[in-house]
C-alpha atoms as a PDB file:
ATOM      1  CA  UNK A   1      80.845 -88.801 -38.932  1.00  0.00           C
ATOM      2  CA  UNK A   2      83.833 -89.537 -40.870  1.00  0.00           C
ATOM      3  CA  UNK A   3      83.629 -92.635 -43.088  1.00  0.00           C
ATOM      4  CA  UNK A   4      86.291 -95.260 -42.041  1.00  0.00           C
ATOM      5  CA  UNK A   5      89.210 -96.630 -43.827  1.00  0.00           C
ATOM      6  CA  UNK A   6      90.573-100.160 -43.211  1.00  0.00           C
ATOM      7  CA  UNK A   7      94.519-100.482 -44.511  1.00  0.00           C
ATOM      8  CA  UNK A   8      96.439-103.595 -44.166  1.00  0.00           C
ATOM      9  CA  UNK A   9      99.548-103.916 -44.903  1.00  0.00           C
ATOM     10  CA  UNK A  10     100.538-101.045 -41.738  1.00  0.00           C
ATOM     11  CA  UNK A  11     104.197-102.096 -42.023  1.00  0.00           C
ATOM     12  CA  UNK A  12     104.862-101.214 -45.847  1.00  0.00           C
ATOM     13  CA  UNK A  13     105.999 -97.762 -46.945  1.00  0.00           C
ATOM     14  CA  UNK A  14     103.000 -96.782 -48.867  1.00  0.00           C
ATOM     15  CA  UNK A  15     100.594 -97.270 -45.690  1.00  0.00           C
ATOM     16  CA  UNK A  16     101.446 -95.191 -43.429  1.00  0.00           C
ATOM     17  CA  UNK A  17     102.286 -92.357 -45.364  1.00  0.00           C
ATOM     18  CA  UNK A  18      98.932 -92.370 -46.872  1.00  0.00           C
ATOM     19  CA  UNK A  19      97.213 -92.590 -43.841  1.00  0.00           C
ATOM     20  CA  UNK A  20      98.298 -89.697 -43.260  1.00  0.00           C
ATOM     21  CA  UNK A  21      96.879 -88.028 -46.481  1.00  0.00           C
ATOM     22  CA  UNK A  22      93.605 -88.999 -45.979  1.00  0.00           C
ATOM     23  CA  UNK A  23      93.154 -89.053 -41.948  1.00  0.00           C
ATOM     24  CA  UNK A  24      91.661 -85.505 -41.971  1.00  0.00           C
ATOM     25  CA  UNK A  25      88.587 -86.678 -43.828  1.00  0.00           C
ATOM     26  CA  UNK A  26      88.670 -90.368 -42.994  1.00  0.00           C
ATOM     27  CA  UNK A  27      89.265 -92.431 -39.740  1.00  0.00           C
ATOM     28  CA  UNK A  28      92.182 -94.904 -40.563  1.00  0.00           C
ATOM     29  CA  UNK A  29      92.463 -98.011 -38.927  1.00  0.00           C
ATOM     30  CA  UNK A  30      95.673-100.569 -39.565  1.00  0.00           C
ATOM     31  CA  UNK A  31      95.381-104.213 -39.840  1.00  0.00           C
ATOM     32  CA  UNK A  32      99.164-105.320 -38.270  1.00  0.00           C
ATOM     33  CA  UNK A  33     100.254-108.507 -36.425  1.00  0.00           C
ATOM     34  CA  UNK A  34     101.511-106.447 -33.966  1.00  0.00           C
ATOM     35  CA  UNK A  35      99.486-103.672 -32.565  1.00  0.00           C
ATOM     36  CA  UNK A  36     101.781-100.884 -31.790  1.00  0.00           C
ATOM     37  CA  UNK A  37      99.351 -97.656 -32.246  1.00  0.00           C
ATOM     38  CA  UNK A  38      95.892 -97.056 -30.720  1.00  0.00           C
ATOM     39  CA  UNK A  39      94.466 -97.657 -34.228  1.00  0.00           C
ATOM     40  CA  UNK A  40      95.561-100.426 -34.933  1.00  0.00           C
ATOM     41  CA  UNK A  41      93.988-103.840 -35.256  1.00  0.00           C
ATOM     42  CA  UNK A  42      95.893-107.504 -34.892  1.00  0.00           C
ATOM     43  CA  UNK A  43      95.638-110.336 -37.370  1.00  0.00           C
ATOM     44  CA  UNK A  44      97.779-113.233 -38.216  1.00  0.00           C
ATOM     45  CA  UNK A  45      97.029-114.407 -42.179  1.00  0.00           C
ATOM     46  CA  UNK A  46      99.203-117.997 -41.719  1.00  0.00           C
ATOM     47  CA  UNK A  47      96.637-118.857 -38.734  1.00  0.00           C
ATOM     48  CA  UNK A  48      93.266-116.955 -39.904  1.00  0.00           C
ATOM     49  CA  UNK A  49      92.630-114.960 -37.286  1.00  0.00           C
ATOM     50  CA  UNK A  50      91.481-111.623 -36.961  1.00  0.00           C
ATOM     51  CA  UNK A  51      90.170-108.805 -34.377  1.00  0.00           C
ATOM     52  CA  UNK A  52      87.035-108.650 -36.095  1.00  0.00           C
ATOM     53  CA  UNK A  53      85.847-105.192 -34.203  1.00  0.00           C
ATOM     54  CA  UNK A  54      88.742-103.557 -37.071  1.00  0.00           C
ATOM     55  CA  UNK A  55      86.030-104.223 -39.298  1.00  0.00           C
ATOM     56  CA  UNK A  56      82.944-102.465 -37.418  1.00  0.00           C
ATOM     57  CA  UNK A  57      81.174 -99.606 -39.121  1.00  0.00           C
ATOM     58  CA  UNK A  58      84.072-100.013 -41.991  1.00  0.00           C
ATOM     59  CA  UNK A  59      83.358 -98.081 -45.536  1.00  0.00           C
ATOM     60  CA  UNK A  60      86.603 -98.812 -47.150  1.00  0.00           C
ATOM     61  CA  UNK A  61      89.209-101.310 -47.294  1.00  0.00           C
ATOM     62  CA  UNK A  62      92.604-100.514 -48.841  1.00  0.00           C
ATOM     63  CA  UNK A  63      94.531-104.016 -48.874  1.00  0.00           C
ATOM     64  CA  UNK A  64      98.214-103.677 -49.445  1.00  0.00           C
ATOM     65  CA  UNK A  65      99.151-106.598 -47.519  1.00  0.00           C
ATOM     66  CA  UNK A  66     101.577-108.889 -49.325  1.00  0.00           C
ATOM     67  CA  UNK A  67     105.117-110.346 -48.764  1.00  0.00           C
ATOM     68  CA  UNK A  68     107.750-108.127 -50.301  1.00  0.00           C
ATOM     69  CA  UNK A  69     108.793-110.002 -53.947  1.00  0.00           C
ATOM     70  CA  UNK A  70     112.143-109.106 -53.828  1.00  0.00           C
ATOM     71  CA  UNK A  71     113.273-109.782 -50.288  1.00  0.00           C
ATOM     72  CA  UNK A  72     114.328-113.750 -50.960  1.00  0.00           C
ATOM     73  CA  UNK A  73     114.947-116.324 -53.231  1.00  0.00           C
ATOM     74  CA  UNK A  74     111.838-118.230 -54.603  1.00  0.00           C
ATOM     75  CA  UNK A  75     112.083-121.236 -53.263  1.00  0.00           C
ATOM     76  CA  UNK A  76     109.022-123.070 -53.122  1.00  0.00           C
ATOM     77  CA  UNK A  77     107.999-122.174 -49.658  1.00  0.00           C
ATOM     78  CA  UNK A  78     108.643-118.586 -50.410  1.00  0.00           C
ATOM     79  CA  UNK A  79     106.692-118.945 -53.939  1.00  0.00           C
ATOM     80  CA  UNK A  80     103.722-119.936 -51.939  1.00  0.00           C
ATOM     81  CA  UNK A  81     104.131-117.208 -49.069  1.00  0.00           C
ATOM     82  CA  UNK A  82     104.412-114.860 -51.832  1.00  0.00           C
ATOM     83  CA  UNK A  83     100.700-115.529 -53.112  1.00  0.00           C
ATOM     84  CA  UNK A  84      99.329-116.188 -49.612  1.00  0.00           C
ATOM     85  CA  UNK A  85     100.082-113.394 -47.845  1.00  0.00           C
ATOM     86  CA  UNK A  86      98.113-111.383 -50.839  1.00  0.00           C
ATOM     87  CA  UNK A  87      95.294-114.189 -51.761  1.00  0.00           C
ATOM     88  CA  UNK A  88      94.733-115.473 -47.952  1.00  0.00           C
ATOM     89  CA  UNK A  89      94.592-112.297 -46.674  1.00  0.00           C
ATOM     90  CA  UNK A  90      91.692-111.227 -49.191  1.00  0.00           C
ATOM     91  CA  UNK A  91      89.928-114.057 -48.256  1.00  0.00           C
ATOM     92  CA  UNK A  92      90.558-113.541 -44.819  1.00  0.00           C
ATOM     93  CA  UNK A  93      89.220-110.118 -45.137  1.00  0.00           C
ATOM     94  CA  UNK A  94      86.098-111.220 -47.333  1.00  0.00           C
ATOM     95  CA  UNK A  95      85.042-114.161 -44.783  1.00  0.00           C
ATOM     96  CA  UNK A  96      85.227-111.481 -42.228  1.00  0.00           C
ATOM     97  CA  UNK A  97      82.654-109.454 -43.834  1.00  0.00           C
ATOM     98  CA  UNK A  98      80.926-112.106 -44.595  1.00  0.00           C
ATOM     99  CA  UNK A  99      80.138-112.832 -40.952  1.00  0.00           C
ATOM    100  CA  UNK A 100      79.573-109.451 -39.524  1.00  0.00           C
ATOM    101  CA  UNK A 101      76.955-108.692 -42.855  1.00  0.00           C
ATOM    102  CA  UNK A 102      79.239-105.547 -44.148  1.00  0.00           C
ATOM    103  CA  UNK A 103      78.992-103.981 -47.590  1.00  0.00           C
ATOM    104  CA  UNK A 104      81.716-101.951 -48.235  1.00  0.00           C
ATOM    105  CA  UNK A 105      81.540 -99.183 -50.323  1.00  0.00           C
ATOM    106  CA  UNK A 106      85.024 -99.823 -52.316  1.00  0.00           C
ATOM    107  CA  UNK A 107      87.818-102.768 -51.883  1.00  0.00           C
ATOM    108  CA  UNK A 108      90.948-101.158 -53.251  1.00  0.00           C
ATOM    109  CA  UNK A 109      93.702-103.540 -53.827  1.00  0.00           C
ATOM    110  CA  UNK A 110      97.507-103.432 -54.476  1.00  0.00           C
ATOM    111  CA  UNK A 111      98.397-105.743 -57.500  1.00  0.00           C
ATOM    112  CA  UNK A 112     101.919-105.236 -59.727  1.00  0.00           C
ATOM    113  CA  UNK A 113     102.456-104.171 -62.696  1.00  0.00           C
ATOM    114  CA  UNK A 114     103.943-107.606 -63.157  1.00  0.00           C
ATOM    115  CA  UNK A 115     100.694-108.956 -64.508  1.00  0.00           C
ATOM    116  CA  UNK A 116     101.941-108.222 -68.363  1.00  0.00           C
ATOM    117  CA  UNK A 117     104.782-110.990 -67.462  1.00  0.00           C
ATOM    118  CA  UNK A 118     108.431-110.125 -67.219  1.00  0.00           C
ATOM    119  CA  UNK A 119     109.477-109.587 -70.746  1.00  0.00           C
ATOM    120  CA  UNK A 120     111.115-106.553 -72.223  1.00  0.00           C
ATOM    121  CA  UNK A 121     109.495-105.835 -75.706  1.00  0.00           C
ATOM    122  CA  UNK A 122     108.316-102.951 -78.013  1.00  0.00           C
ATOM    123  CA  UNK A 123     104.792-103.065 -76.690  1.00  0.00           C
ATOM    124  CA  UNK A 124     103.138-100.639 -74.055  1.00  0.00           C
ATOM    125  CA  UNK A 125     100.893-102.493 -71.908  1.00  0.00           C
ATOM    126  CA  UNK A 126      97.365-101.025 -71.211  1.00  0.00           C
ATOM    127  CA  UNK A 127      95.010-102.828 -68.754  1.00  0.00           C
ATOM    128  CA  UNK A 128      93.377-104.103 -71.953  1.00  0.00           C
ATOM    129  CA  UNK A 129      95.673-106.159 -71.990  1.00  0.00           C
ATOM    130  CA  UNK A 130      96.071-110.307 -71.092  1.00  0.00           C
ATOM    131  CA  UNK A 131      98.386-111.484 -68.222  1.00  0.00           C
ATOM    132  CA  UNK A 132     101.968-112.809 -68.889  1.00  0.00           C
ATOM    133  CA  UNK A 133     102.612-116.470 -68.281  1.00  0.00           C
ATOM    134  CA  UNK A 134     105.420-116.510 -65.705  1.00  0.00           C
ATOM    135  CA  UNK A 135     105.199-116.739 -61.593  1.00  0.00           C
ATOM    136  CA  UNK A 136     104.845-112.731 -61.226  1.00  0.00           C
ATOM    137  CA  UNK A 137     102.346-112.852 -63.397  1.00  0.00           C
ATOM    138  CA  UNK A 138     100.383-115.938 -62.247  1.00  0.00           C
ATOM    139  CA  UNK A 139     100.876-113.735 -58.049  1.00  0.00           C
ATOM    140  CA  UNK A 140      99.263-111.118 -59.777  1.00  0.00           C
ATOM    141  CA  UNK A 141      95.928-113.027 -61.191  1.00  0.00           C
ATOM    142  CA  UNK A 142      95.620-114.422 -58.261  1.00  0.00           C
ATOM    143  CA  UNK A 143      95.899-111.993 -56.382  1.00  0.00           C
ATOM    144  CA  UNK A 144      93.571-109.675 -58.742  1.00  0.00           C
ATOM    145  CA  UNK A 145      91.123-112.465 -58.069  1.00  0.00           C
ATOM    146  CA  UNK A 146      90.755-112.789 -54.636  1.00  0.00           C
ATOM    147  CA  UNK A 147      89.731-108.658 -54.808  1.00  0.00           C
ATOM    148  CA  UNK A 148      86.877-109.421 -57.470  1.00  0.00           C
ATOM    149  CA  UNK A 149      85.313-111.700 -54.749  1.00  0.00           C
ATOM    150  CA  UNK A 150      84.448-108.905 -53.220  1.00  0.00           C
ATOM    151  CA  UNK A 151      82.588-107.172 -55.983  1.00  0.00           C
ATOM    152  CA  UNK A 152      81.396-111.115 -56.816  1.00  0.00           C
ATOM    153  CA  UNK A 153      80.224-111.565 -53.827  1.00  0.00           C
ATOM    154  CA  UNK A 154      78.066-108.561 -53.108  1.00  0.00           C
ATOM    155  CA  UNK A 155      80.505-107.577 -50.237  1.00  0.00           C
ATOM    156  CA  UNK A 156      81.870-104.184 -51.996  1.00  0.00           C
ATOM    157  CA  UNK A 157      80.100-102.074 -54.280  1.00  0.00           C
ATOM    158  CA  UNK A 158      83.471-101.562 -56.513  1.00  0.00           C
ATOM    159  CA  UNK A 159      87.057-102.839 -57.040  1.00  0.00           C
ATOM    160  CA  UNK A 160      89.793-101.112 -58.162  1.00  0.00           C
ATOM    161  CA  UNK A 161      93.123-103.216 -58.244  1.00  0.00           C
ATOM    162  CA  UNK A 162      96.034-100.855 -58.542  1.00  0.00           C
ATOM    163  CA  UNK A 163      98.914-102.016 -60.810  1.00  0.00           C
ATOM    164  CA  UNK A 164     102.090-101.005 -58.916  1.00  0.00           C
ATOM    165  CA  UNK A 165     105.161-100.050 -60.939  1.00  0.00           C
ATOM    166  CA  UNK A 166     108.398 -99.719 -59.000  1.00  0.00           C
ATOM    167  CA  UNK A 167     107.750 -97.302 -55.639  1.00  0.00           C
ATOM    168  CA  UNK A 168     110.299 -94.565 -55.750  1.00  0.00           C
ATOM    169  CA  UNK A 169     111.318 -93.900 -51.956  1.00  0.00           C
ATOM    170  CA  UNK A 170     114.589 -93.268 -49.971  1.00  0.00           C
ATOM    171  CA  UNK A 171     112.941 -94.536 -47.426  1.00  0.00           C
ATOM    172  CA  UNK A 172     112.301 -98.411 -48.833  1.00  0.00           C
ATOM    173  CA  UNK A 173     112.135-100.570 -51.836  1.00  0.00           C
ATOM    174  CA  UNK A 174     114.631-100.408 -55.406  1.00  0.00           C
ATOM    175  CA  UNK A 175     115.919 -96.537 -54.867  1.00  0.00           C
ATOM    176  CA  UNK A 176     117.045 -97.096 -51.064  1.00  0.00           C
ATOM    177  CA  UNK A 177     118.907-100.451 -52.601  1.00  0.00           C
ATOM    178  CA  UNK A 178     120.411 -98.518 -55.676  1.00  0.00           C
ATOM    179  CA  UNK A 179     121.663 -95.771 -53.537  1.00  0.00           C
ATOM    180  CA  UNK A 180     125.194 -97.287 -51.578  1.00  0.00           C
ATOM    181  CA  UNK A 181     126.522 -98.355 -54.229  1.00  0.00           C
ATOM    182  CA  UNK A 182     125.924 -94.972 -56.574  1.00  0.00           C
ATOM    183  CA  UNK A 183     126.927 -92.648 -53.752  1.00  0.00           C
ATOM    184  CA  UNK A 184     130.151 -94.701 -53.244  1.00  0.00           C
ATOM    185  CA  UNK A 185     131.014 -94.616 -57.187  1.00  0.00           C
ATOM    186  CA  UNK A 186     130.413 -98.227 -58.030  1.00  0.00           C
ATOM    187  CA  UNK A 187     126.701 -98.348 -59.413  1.00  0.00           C
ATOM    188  CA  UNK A 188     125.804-100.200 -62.398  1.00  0.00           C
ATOM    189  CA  UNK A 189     123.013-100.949 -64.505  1.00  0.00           C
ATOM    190  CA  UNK A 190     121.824-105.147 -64.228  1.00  0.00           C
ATOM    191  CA  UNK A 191     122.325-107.418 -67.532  1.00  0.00           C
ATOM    192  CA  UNK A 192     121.763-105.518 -70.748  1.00  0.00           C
ATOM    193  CA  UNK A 193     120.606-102.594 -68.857  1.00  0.00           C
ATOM    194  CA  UNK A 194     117.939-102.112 -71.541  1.00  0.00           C
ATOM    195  CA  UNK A 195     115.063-103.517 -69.607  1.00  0.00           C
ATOM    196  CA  UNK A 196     112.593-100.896 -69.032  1.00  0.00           C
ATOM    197  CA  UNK A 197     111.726-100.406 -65.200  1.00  0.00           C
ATOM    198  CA  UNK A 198     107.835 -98.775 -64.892  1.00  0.00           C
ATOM    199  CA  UNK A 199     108.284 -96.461 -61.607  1.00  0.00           C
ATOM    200  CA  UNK A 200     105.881 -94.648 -60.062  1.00  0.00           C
ATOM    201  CA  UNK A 201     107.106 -91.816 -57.085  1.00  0.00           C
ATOM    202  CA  UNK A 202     105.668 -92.392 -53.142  1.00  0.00           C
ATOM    203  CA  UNK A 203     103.817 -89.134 -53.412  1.00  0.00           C
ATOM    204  CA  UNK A 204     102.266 -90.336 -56.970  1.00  0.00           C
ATOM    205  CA  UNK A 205     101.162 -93.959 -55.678  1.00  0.00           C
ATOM    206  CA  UNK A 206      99.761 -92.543 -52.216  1.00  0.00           C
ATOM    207  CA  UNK A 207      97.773 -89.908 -54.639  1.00  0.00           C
ATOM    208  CA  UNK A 208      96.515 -92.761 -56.608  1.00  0.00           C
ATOM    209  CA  UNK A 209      95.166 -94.557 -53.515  1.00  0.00           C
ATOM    210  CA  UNK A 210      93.518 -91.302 -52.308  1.00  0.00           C
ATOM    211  CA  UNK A 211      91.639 -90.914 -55.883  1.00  0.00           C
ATOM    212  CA  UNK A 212      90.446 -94.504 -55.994  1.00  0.00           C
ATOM    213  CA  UNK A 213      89.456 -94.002 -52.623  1.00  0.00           C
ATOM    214  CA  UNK A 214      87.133 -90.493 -53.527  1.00  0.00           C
ATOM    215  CA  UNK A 215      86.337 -91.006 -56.836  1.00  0.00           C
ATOM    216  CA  UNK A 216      83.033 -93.438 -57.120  1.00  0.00           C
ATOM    217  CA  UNK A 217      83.384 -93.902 -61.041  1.00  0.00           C
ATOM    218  CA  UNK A 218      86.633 -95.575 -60.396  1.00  0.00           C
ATOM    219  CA  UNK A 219      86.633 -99.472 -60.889  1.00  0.00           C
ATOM    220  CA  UNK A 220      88.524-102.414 -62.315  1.00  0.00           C
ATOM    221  CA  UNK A 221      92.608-102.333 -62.747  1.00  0.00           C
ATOM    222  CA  UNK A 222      94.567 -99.500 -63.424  1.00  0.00           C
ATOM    223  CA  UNK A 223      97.950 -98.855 -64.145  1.00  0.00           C
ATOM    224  CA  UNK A 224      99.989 -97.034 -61.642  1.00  0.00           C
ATOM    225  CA  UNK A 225     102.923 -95.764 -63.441  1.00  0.00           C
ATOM    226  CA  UNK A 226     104.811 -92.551 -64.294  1.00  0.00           C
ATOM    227  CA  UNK A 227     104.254 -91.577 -67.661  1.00  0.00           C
ATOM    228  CA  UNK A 228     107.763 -91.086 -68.857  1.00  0.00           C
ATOM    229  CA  UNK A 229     109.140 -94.571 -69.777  1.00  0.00           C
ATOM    230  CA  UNK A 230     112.886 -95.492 -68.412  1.00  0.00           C
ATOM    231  CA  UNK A 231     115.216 -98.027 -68.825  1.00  0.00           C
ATOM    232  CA  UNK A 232     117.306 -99.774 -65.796  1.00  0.00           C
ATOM    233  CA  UNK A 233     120.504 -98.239 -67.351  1.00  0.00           C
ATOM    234  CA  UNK A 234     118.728 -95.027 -67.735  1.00  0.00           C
ATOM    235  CA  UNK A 235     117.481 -94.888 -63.937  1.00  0.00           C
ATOM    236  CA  UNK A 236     121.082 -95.990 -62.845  1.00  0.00           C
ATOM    237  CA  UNK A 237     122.659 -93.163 -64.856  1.00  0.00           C
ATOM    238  CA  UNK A 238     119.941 -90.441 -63.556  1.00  0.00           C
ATOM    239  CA  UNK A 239     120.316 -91.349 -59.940  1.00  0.00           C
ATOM    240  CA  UNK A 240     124.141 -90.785 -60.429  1.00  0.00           C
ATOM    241  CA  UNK A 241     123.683 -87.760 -62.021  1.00  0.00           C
ATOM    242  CA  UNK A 242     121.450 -86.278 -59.480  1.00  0.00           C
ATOM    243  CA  UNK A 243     123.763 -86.789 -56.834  1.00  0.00           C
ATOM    244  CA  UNK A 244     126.653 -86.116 -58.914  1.00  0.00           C
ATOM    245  CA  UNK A 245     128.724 -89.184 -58.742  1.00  0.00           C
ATOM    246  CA  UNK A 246     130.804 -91.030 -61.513  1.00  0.00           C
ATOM    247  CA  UNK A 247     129.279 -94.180 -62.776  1.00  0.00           C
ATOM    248  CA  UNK A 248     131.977 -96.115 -64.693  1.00  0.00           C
ATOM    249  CA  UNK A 249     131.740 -99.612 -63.407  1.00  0.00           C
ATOM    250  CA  UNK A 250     130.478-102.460 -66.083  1.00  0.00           C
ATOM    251  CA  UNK A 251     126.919-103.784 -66.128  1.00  0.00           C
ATOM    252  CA  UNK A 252     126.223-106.680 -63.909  1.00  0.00           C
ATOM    253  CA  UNK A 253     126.133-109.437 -66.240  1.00  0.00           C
ATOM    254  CA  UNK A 254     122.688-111.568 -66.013  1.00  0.00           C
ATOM    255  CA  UNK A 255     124.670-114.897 -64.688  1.00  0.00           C
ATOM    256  CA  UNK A 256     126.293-113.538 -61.766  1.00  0.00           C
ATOM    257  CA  UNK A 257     122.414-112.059 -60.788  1.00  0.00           C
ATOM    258  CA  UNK A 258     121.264-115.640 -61.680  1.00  0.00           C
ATOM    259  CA  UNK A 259     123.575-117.304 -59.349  1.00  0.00           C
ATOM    260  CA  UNK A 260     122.855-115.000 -56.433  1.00  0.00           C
ATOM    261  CA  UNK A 261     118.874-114.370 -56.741  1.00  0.00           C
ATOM    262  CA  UNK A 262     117.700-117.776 -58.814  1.00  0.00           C
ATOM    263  CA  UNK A 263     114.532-117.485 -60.548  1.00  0.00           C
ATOM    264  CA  UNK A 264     114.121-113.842 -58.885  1.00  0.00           C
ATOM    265  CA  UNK A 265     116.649-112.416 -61.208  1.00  0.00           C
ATOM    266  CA  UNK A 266     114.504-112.647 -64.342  1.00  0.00           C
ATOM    267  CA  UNK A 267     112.253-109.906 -62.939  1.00  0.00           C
ATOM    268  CA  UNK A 268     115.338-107.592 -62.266  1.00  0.00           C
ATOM    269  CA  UNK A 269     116.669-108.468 -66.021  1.00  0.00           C
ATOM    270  CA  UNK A 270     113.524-108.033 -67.735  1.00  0.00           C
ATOM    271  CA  UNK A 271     110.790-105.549 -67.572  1.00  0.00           C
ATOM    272  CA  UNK A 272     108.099-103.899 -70.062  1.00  0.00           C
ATOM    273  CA  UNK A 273     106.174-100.824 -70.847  1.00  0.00           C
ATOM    274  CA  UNK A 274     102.504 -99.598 -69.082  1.00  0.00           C
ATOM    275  CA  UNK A 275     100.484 -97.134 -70.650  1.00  0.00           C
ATOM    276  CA  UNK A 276      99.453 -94.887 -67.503  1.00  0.00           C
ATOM    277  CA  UNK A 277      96.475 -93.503 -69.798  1.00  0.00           C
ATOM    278  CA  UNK A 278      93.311 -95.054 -68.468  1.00  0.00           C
ATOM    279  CA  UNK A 279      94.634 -93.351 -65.166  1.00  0.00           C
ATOM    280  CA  UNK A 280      95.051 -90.143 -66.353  1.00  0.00           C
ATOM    281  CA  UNK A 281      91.522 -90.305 -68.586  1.00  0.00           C
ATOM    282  CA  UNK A 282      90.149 -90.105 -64.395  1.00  0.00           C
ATOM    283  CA  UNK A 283      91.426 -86.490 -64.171  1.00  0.00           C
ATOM    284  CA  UNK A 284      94.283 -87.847 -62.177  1.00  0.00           C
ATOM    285  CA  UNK A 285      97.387 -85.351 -62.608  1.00  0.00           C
ATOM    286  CA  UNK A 286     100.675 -86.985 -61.291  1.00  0.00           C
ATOM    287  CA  UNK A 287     102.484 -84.613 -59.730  1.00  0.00           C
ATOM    288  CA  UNK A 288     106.337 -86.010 -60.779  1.00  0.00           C
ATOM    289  CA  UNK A 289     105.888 -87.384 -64.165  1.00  0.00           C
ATOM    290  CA  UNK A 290     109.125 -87.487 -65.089  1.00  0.00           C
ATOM    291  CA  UNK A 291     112.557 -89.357 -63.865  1.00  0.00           C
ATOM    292  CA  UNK A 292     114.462 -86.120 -63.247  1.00  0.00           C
ATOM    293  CA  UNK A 293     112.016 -84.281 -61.048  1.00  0.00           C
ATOM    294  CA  UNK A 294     111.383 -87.143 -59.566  1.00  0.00           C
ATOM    295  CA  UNK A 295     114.763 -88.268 -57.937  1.00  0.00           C
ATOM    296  CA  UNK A 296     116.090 -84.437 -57.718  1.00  0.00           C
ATOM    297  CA  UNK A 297     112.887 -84.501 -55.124  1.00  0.00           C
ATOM    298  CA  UNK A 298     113.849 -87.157 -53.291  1.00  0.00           C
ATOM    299  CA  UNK A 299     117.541 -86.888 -53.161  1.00  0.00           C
ATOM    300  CA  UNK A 300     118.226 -83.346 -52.909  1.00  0.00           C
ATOM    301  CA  UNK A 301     115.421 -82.639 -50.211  1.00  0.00           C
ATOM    302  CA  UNK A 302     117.641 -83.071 -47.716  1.00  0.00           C
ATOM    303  CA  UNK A 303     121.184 -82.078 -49.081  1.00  0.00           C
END
């Protein structure tokens, strides 16, 4: 019998495509609010409700449910969807388990990389480290929290929380946004452009997920970031490169990002270091570790 695998989250772009990574030695099953495959499972977080036979017989739950961070303004509603849809869930999830008197083997959470704070400084972070002071940060405790419940609680016999740099995809998130703009020869870096971006490719981050998922000794918060450090003028100026287009246009200056995005634009103008070692000490090889590779693999794939 193959041990089974509970992922929320079935409408992001790391789900899926890790499902099917692992589905040959696990049975997946999709938490969704809309059930559109035969595996999956409804459950609506803003009203607490849940189809409680998703969690029958369950092993493993990977929780990547959360509202994207970069899809709105944060007003205050949106502030507080932000850290429900990650903190409610959990809880959700844990009462759940509570009831039916299941101990999983692992609870594997998403969590950002954002925990350091968004601030662009000399330091690399390593998950020694204490968390920033500013809203990302403050999603990301919480959020970090509601997984130790589990282990807290006696309802998982490890946590790993997996510190999410920036996704590299075409098919979603900060590359597929980047992209129109570069291909039609007006791309530019944001504010300074010397804000380093930690970025992590889809094929790494599913990897990452499939390690924490196999390997017992894994536990606690790791860093989930390419080794090679970048800058958001550096990334700008690669993409263009790879897909040889001219990139002449000036920076976006920080105001104009201010006016449009509010309080959301400090975490596109400022951005730190992570050490990816503690990752790597697991025998964990990433596969693109640096920027070049990376893009030329998901650009020119289809060119």
């Amino acid at each position: 019998m193959k041990e089974i695998v509970l992922i929320t989250g079935a409408g992001g772009m790391i789900a899926r495509k890790l499902s099917k990574k692992i589905e040959k030695e696990f049975t997946v099953r999709f938490l969704t609010r809309k059930k559109k495959h035969e595996n999956d499972f409804e459950w609506d977080i803003k009203k607490g409700t849940i189809d409680e036979s998703a969690l029958d017989n369950v092993s493993h739950i990977i929780h990547l449910a959360g509202a994207n961070i970069s899809e709105k303004r944060w007003t205050k509603e949106r502030k507080q969807e932000l850290i429900s849809s990650r903190v409610d869930s959990a809880g959700l999830l844990l009462e759940t388990l509570r009831k039916k008197n299941i101990k999983l083997k692992s609870f594997i959470s998403a969590s950002g990389i954002n925990y350091y704070g968004t601030v662009t400084t000399d330091k690399i972070y390593t998950e020694n480290d204490p968390p920033g002071n500013d809203f990302l940060s403050e999603v990301v405790v919480l959020w970090e929290r509601a997984a130790d419940d589990f282990k807290e609680q006696n309802l998982a016999e490890r946590v790993v929380k997996i510190r999410t740099a920036v996704v590299l995809s075409k098919e979603d998130g900060a590359l597929k946004k980047m992209l129109p703009t570069i291909q039609f020869g007006i791309g530019s870096a944001l504010g300074s452009g010397k804000q380093y971006m930690p970025w992590i490719h889809i094929e790494d981050i599913c990897s990452i997920y499939e390690a924490a998922l196999k390997n017992s000794a894994m536990n606690g918060a790791y860093n989930a970031v390419s080794p090679q450090h970048t800058t958001n003028e550096n990334l700008t100026k690669m993409i263009a490169e790879v897909l040889n287009k001219p990139l002449f246009m000036p920076n976006v200056p920080a105001f104009v990002l201010k006016l449009i995005f509010g309080e959301l634009a400090d975490a596109l103008l400022e951005g730190s270091r992570a050490s990816s070692q503690k990752m790597r000490d697991t025998g964990f090889q990433f596969k693109f570790p640096d920027l070049k590779g990376a893009l030329e693999d998901l650009l020119k794939k289809d060119q």
